[in-house]
PDB file of N, CA and C in Angstrom:
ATOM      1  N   UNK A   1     -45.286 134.386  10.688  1.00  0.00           N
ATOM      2  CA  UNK A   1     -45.160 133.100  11.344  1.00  0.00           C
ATOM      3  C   UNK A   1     -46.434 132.836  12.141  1.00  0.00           C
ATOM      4  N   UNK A   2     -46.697 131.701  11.886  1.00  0.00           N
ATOM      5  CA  UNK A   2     -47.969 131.304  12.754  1.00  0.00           C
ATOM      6  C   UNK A   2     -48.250 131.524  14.750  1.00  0.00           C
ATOM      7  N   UNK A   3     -48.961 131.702  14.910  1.00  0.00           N
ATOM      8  CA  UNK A   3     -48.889 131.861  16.440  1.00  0.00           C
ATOM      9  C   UNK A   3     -48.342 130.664  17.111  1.00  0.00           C
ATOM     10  N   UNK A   4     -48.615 129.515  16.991  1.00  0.00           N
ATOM     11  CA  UNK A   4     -47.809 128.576  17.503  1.00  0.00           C
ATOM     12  C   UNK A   4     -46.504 128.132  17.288  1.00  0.00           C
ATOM     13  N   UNK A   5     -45.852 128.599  16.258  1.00  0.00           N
ATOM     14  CA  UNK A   5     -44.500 128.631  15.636  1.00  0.00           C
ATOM     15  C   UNK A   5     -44.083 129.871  16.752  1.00  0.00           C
ATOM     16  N   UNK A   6     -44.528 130.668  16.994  1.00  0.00           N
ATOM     17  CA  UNK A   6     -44.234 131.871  17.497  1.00  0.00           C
ATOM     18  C   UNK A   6     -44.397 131.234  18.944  1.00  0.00           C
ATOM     19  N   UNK A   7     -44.741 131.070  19.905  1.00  0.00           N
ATOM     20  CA  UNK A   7     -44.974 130.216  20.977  1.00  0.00           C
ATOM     21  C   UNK A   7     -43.644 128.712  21.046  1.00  0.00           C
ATOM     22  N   UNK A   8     -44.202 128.008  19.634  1.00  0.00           N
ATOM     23  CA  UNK A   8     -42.660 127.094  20.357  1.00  0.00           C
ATOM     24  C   UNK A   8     -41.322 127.627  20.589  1.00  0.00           C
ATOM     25  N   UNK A   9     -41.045 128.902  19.737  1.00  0.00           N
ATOM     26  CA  UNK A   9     -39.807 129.484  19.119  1.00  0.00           C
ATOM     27  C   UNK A   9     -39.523 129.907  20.862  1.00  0.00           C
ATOM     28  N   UNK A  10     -40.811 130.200  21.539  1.00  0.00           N
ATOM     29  CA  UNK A  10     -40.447 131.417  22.844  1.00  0.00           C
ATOM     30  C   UNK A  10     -40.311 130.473  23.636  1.00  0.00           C
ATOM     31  N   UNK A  11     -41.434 129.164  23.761  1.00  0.00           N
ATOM     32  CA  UNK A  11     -40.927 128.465  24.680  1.00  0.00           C
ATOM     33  C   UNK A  11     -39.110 127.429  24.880  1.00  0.00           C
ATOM     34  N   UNK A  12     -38.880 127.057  23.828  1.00  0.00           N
ATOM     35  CA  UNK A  12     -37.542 127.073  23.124  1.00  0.00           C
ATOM     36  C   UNK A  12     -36.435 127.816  24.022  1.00  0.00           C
ATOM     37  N   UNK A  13     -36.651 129.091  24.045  1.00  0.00           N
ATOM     38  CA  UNK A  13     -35.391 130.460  24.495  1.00  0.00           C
ATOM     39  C   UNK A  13     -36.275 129.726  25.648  1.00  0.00           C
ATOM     40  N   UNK A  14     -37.218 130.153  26.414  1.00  0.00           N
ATOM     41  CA  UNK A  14     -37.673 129.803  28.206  1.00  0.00           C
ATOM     42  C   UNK A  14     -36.525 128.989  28.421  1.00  0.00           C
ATOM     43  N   UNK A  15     -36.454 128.127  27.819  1.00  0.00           N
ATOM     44  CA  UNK A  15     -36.117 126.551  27.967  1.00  0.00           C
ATOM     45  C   UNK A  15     -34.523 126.635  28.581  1.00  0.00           C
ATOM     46  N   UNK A  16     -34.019 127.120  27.183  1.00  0.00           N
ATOM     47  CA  UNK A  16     -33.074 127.413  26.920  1.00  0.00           C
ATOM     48  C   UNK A  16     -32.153 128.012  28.532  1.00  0.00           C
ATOM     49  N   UNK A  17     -32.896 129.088  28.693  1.00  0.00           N
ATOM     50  CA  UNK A  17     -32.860 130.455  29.777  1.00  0.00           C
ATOM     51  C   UNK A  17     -33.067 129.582  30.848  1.00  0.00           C
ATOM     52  N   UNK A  18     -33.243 128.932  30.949  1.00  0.00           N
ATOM     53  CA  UNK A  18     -34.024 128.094  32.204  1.00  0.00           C
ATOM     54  C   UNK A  18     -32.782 126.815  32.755  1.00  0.00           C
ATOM     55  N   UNK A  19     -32.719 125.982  31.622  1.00  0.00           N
ATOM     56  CA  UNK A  19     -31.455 125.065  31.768  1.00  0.00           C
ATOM     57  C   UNK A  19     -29.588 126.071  31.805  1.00  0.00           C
ATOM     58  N   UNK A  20     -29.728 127.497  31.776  1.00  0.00           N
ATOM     59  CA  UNK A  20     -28.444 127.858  31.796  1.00  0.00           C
ATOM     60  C   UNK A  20     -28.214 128.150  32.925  1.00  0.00           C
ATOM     61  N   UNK A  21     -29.291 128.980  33.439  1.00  0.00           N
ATOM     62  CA  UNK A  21     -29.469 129.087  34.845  1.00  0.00           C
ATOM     63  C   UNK A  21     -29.290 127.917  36.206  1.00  0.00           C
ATOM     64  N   UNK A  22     -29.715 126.907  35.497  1.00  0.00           N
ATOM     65  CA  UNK A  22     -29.781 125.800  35.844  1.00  0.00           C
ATOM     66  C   UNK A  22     -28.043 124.876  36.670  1.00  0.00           C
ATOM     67  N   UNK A  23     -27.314 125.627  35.357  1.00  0.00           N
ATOM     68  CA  UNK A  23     -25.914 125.578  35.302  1.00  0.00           C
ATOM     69  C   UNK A  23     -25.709 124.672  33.804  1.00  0.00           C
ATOM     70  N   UNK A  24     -26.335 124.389  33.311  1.00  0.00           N
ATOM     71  CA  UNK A  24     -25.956 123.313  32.122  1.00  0.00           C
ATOM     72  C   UNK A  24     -25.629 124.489  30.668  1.00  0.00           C
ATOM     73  N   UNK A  25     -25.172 123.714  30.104  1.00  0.00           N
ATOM     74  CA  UNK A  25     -24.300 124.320  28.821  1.00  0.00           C
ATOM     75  C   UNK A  25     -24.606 123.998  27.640  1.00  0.00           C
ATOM     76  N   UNK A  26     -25.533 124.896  26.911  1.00  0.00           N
ATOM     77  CA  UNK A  26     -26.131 124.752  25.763  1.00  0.00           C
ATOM     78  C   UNK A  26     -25.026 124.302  24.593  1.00  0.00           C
ATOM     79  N   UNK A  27     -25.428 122.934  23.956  1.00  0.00           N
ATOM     80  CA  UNK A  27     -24.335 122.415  23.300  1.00  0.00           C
ATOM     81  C   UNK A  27     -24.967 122.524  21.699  1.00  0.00           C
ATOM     82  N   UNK A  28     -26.395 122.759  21.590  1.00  0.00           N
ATOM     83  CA  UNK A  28     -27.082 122.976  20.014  1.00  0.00           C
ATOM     84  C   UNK A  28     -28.255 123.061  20.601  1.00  0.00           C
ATOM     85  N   UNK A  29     -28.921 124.158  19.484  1.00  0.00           N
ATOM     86  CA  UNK A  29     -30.470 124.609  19.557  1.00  0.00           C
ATOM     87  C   UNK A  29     -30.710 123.982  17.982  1.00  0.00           C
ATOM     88  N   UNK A  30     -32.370 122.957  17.910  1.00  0.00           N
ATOM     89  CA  UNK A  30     -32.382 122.757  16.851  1.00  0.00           C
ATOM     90  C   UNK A  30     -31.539 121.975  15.736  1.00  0.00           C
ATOM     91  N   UNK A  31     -31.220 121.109  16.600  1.00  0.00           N
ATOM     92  CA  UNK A  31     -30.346 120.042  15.616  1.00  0.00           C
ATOM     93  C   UNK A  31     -31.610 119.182  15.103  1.00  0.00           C
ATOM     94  N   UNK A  32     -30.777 119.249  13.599  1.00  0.00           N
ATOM     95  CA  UNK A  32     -31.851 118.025  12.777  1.00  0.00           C
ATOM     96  C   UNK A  32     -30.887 116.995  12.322  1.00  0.00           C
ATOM     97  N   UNK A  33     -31.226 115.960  12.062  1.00  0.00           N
ATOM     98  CA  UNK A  33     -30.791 114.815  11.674  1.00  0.00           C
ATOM     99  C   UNK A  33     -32.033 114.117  11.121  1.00  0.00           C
ATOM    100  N   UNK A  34     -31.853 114.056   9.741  1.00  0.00           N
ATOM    101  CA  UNK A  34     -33.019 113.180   8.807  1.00  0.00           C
ATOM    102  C   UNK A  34     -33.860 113.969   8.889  1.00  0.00           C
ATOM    103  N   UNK A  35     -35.459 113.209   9.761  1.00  0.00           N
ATOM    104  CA  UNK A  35     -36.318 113.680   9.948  1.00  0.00           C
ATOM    105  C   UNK A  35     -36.880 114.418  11.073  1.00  0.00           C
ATOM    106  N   UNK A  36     -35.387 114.207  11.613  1.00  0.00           N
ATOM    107  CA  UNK A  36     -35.604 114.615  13.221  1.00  0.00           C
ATOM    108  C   UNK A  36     -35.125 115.575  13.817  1.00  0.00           C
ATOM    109  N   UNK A  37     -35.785 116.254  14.297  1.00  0.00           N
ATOM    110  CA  UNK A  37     -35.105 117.706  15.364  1.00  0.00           C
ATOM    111  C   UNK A  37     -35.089 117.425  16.794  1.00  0.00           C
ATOM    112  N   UNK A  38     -33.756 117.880  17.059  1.00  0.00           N
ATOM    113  CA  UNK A  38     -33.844 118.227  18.717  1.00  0.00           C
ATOM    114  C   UNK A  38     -34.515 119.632  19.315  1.00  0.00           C
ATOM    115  N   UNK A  39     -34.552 119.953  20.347  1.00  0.00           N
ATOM    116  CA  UNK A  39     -34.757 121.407  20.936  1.00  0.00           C
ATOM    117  C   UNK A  39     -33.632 121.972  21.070  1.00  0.00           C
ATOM    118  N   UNK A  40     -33.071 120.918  22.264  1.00  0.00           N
ATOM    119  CA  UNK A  40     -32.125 121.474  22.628  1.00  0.00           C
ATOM    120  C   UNK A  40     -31.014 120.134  23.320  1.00  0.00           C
ATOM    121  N   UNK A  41     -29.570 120.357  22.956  1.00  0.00           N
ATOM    122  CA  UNK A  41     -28.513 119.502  23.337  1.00  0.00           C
ATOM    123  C   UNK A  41     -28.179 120.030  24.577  1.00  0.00           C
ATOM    124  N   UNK A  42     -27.862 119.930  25.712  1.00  0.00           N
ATOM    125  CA  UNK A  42     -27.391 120.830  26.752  1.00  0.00           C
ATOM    126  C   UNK A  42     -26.024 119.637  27.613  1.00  0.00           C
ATOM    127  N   UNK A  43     -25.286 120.036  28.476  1.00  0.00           N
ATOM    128  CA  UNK A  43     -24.419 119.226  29.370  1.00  0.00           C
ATOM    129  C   UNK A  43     -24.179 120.152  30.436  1.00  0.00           C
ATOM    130  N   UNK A  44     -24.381 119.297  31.615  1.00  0.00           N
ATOM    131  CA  UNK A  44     -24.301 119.575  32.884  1.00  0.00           C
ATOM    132  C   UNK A  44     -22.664 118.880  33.731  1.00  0.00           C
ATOM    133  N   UNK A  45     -22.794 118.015  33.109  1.00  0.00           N
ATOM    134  CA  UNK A  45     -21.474 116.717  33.648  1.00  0.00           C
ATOM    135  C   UNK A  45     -20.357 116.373  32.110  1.00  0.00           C
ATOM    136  N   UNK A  46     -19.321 115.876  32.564  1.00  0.00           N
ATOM    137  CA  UNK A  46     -18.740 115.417  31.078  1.00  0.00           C
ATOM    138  C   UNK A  46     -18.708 114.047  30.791  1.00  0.00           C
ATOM    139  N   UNK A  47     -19.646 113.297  31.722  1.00  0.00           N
ATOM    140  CA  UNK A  47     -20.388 112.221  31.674  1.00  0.00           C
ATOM    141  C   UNK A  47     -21.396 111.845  30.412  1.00  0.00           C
ATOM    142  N   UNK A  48     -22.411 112.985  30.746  1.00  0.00           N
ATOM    143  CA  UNK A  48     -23.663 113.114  29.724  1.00  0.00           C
ATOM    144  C   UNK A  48     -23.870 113.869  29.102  1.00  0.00           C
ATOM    145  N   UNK A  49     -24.578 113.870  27.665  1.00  0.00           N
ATOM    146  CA  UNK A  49     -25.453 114.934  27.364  1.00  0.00           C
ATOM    147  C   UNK A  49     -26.866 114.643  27.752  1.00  0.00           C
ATOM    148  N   UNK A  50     -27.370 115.891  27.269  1.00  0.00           N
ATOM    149  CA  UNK A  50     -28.950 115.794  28.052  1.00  0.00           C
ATOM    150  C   UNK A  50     -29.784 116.362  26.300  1.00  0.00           C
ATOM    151  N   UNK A  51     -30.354 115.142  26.243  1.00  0.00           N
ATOM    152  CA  UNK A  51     -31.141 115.908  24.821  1.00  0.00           C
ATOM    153  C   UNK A  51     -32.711 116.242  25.464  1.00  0.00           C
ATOM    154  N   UNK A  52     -33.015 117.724  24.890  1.00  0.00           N
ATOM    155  CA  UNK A  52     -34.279 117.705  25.704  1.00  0.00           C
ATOM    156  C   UNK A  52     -35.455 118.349  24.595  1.00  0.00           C
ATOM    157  N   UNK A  53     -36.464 117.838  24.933  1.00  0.00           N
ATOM    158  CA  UNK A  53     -37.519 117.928  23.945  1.00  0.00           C
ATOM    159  C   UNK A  53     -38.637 118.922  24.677  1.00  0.00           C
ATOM    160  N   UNK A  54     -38.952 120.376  24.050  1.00  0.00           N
ATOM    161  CA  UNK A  54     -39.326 121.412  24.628  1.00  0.00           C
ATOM    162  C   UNK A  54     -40.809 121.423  24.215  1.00  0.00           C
ATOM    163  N   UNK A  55     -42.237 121.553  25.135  1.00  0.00           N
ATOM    164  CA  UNK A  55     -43.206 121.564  24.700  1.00  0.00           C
ATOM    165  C   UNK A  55     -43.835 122.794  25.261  1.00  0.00           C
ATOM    166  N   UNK A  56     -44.588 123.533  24.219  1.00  0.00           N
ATOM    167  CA  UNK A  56     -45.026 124.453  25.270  1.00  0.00           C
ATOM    168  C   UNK A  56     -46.723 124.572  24.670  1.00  0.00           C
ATOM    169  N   UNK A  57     -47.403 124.351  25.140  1.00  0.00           N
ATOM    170  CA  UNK A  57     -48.868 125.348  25.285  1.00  0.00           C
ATOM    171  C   UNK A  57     -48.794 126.329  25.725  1.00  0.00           C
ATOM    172  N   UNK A  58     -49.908 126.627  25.610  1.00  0.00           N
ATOM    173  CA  UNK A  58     -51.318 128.189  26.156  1.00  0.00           C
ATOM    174  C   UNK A  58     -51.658 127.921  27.387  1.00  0.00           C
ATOM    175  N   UNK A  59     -52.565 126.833  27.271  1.00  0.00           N
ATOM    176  CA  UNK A  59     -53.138 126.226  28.610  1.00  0.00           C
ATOM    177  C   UNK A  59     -53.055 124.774  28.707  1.00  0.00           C
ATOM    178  N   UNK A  60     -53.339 123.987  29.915  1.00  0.00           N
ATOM    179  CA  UNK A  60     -53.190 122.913  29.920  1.00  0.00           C
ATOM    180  C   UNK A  60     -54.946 122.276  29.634  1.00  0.00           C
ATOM    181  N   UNK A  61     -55.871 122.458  29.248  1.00  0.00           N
ATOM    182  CA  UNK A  61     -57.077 122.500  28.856  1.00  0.00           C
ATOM    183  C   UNK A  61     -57.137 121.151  28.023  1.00  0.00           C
ATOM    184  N   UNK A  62     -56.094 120.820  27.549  1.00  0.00           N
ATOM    185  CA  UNK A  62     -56.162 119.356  26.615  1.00  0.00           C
ATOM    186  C   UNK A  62     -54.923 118.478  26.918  1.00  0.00           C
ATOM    187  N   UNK A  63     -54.225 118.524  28.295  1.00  0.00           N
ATOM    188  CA  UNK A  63     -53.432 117.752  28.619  1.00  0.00           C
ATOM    189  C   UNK A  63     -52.321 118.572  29.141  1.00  0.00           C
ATOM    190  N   UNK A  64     -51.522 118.059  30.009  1.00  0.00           N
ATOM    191  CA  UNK A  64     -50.213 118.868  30.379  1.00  0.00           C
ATOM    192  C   UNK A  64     -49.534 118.587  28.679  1.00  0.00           C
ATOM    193  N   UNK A  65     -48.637 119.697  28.640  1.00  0.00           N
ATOM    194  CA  UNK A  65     -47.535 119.478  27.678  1.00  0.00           C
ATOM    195  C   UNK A  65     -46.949 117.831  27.636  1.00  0.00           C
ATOM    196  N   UNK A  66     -46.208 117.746  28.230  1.00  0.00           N
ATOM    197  CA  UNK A  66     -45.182 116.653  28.026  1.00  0.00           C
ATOM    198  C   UNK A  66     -46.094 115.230  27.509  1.00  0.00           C
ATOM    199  N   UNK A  67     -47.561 115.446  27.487  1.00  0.00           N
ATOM    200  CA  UNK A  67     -48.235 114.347  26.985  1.00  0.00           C
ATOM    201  C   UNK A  67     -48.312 114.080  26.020  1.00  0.00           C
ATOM    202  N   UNK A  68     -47.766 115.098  25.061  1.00  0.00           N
ATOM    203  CA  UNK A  68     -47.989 115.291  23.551  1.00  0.00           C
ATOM    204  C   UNK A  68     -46.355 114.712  23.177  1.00  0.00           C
ATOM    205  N   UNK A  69     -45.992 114.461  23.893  1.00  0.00           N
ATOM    206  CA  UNK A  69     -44.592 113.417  23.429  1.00  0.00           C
ATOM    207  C   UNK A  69     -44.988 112.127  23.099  1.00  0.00           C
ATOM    208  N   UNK A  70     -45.001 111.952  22.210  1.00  0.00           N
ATOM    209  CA  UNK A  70     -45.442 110.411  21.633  1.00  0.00           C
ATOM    210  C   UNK A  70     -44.510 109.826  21.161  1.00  0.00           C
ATOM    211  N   UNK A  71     -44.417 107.939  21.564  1.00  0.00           N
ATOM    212  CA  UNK A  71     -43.125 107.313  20.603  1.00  0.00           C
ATOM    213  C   UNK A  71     -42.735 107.466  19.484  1.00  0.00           C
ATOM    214  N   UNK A  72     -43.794 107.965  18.287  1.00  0.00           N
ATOM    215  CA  UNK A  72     -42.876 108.026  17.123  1.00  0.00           C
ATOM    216  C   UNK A  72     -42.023 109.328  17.363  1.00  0.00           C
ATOM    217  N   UNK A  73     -42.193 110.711  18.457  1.00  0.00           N
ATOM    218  CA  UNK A  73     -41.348 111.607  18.520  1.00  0.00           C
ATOM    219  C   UNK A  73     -40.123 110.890  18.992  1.00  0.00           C
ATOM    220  N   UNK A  74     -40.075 110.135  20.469  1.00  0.00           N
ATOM    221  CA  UNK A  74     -39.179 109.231  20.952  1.00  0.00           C
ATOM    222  C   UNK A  74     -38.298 108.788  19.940  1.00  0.00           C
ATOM    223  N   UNK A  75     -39.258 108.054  19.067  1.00  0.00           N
ATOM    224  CA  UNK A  75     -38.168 106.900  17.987  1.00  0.00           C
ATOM    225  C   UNK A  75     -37.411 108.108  17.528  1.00  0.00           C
ATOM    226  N   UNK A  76     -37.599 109.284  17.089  1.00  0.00           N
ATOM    227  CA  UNK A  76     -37.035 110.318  15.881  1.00  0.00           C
ATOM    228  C   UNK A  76     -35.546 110.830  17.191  1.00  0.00           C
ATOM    229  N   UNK A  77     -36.592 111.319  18.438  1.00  0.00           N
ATOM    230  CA  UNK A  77     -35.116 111.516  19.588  1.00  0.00           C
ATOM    231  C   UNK A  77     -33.944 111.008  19.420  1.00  0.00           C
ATOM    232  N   UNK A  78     -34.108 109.676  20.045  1.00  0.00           N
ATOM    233  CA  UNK A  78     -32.877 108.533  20.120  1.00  0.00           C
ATOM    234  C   UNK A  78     -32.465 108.420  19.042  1.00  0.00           C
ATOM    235  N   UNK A  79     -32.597 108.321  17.557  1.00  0.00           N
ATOM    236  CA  UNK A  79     -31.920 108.792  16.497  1.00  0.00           C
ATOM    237  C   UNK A  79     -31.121 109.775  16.002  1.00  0.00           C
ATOM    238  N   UNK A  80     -31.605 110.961  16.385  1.00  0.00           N
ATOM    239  CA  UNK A  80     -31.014 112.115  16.157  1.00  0.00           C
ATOM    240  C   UNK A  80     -30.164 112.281  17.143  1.00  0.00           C
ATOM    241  N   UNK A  81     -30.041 111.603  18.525  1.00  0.00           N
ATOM    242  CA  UNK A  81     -29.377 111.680  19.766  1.00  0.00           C
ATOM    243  C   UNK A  81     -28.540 110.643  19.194  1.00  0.00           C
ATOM    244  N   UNK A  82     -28.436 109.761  18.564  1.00  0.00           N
ATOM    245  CA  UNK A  82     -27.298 108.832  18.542  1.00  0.00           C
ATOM    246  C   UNK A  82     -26.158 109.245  17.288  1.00  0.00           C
ATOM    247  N   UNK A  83     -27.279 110.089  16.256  1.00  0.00           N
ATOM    248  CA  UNK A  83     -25.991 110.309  15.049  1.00  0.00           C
ATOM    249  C   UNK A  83     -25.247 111.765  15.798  1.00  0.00           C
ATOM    250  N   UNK A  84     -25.711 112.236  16.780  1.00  0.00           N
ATOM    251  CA  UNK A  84     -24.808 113.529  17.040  1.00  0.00           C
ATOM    252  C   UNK A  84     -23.798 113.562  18.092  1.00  0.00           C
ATOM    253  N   UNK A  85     -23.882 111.820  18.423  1.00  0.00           N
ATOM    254  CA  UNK A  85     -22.915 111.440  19.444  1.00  0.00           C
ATOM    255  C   UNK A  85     -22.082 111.122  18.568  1.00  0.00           C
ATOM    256  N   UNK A  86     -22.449 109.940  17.215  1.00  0.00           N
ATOM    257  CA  UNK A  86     -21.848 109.531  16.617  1.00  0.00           C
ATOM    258  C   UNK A  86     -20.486 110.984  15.535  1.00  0.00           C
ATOM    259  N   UNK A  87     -21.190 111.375  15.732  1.00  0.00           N
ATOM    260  CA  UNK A  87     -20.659 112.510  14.433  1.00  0.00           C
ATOM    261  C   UNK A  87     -19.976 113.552  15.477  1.00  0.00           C
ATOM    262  N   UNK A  88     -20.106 113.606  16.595  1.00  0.00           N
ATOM    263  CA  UNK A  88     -19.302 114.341  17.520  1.00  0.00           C
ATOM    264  C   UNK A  88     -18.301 113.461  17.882  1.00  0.00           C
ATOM    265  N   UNK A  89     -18.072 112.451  17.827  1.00  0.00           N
ATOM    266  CA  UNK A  89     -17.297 111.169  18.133  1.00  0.00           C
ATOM    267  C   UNK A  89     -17.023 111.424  19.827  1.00  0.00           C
ATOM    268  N   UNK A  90     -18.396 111.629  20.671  1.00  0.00           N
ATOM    269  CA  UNK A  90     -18.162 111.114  22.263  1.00  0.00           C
ATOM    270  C   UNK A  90     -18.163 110.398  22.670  1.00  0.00           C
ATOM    271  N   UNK A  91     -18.268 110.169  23.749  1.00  0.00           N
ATOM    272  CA  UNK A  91     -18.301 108.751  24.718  1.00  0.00           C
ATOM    273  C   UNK A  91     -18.900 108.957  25.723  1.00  0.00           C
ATOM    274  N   UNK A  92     -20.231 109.617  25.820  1.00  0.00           N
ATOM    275  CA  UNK A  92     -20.858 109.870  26.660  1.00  0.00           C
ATOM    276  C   UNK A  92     -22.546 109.191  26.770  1.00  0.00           C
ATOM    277  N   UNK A  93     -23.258 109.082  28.203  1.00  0.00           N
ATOM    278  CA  UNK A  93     -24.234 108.999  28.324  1.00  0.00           C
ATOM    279  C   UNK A  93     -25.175 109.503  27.800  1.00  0.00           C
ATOM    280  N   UNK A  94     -26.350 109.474  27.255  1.00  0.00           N
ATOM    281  CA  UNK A  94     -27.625 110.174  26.899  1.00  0.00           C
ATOM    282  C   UNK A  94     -28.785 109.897  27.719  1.00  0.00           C
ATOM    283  N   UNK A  95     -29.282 111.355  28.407  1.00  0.00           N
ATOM    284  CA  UNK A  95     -30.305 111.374  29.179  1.00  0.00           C
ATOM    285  C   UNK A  95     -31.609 111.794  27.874  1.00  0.00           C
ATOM    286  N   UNK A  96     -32.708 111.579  28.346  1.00  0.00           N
ATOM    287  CA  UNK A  96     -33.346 112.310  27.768  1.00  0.00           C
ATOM    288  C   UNK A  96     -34.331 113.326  28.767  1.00  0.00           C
ATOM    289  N   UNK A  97     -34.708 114.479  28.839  1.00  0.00           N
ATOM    290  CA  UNK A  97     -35.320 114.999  29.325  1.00  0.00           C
ATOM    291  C   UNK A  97     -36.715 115.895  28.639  1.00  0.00           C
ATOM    292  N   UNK A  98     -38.148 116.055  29.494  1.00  0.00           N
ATOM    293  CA  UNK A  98     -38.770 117.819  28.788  1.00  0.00           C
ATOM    294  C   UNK A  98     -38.821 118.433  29.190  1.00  0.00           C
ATOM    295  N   UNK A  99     -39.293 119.284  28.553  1.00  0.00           N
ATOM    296  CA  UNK A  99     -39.207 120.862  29.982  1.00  0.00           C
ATOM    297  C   UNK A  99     -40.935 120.951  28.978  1.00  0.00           C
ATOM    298  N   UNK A 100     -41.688 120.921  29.678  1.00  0.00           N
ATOM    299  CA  UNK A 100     -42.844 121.380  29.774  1.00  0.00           C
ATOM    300  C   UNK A 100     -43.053 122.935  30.178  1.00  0.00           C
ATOM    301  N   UNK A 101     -43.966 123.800  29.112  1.00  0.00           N
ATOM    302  CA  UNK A 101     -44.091 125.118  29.196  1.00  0.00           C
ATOM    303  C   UNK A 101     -45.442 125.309  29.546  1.00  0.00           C
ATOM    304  N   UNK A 102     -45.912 126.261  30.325  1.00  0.00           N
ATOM    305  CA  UNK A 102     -47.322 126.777  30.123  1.00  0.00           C
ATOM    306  C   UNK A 102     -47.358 128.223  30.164  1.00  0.00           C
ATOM    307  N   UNK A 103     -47.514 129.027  28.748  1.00  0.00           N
ATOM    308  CA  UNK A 103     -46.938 130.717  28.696  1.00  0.00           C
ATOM    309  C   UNK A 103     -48.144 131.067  27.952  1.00  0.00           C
ATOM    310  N   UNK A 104     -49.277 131.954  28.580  1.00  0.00           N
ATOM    311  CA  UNK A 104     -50.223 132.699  28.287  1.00  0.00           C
ATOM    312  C   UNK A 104     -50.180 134.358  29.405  1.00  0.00           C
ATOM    313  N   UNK A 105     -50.983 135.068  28.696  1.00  0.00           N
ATOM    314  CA  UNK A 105     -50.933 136.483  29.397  1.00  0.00           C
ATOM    315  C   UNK A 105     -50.491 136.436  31.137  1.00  0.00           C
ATOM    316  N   UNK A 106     -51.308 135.581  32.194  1.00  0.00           N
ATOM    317  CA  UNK A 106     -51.125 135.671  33.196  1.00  0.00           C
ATOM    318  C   UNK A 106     -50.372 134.567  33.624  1.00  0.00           C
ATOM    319  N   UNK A 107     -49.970 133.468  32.735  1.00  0.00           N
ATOM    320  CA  UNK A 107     -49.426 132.160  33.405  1.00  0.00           C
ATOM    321  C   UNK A 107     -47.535 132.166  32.636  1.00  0.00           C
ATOM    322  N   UNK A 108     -46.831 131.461  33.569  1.00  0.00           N
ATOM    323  CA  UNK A 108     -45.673 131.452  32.926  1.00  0.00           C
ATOM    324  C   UNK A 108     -45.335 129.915  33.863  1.00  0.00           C
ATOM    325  N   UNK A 109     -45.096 128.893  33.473  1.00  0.00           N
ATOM    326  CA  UNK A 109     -45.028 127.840  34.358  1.00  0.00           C
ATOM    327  C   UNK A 109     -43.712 126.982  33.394  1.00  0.00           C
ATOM    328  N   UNK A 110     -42.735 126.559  33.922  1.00  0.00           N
ATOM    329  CA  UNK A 110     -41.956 125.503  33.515  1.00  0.00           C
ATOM    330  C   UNK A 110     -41.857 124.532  34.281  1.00  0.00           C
ATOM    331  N   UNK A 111     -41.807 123.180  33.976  1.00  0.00           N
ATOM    332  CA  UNK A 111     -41.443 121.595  34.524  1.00  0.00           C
ATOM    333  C   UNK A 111     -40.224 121.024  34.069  1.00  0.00           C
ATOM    334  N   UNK A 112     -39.366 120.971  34.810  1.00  0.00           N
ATOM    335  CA  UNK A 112     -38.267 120.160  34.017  1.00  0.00           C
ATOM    336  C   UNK A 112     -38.195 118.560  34.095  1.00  0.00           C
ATOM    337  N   UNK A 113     -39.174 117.938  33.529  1.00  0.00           N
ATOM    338  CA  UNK A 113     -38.786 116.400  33.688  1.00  0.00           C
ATOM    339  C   UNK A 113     -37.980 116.036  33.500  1.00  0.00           C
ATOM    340  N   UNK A 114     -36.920 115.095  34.021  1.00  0.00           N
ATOM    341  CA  UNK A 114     -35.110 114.647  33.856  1.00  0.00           C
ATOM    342  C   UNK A 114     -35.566 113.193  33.672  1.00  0.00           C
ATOM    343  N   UNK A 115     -34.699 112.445  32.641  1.00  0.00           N
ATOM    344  CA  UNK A 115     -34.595 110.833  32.475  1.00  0.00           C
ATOM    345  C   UNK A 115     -36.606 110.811  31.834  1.00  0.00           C
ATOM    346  N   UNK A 116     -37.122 111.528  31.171  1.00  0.00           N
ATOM    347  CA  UNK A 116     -38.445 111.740  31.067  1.00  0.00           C
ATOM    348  C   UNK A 116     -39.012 110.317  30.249  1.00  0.00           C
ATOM    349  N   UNK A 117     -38.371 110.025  29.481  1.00  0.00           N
ATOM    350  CA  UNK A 117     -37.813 108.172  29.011  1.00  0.00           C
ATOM    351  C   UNK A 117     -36.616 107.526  28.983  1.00  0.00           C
ATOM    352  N   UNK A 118     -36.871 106.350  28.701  1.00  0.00           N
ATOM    353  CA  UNK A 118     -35.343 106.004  28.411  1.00  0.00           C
ATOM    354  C   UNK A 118     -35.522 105.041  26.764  1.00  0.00           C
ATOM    355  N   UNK A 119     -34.209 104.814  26.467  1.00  0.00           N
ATOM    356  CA  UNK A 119     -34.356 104.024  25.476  1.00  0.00           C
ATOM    357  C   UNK A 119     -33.429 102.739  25.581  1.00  0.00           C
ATOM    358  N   UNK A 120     -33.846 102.141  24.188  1.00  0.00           N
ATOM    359  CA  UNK A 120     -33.152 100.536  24.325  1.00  0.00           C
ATOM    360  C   UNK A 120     -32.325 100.568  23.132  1.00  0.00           C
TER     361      UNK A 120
END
């Protein structure tokens, strides 16, 4: 596996490890729908789910993480966030959140951005 496959896979579990602690309740790792993957589904409330989109670098040398979220990722989100409401048949809110990683030899840094967009 490539080193960066190997890096998202770890930042992924961080993530993961990070929002349980957190208190929230991992509801799917890696949901796809079409063309689209989630990271991670999680719920904190029985209000919402929280779909969250996990980025991790090396270093921040070419931007924090969460910059590399671009609308066409967005457009693919809210899609894949709406057929797994749909196909779960809830009635709940959708947040979207990232958790920004920075994991090299001496650095280990997470950000949890909450509501990180919204959609229409």
């Amino acid at each position: 596996m490539a080193e960066h496959n190997e890096l998202g896979k770890l930042g992924e579990q961080l993530a993961a490890e990070y929002l349980s602690k957190k208190g929230y309740v991992i509801l799917a790792r890696n949901y796809y729908y079409d063309k689209a993957e989630i990271d991670i589904i999680a719920q904190k409330s029985s209000e919402t789910i929280v779909v969250v989109e996990v980025k991790t670098r090396n270093s921040d040398f070419f931007g924090d993480p969460q910059d590399f979220v671009k609308p066409s990722k967005i457009k693919l989100l809210v899609k894949a966030a709406n057929e797994y409401v749909i196909s779960n048949d809830l009635d709940v809110e959708v947040r979207f959140d990232i958790i920004a990683i920075i994991k090299n030899k001496t650095t280990e840094k997470i950000e949890h951005l909450e509501d990180a967009f919204y959609h229409f």
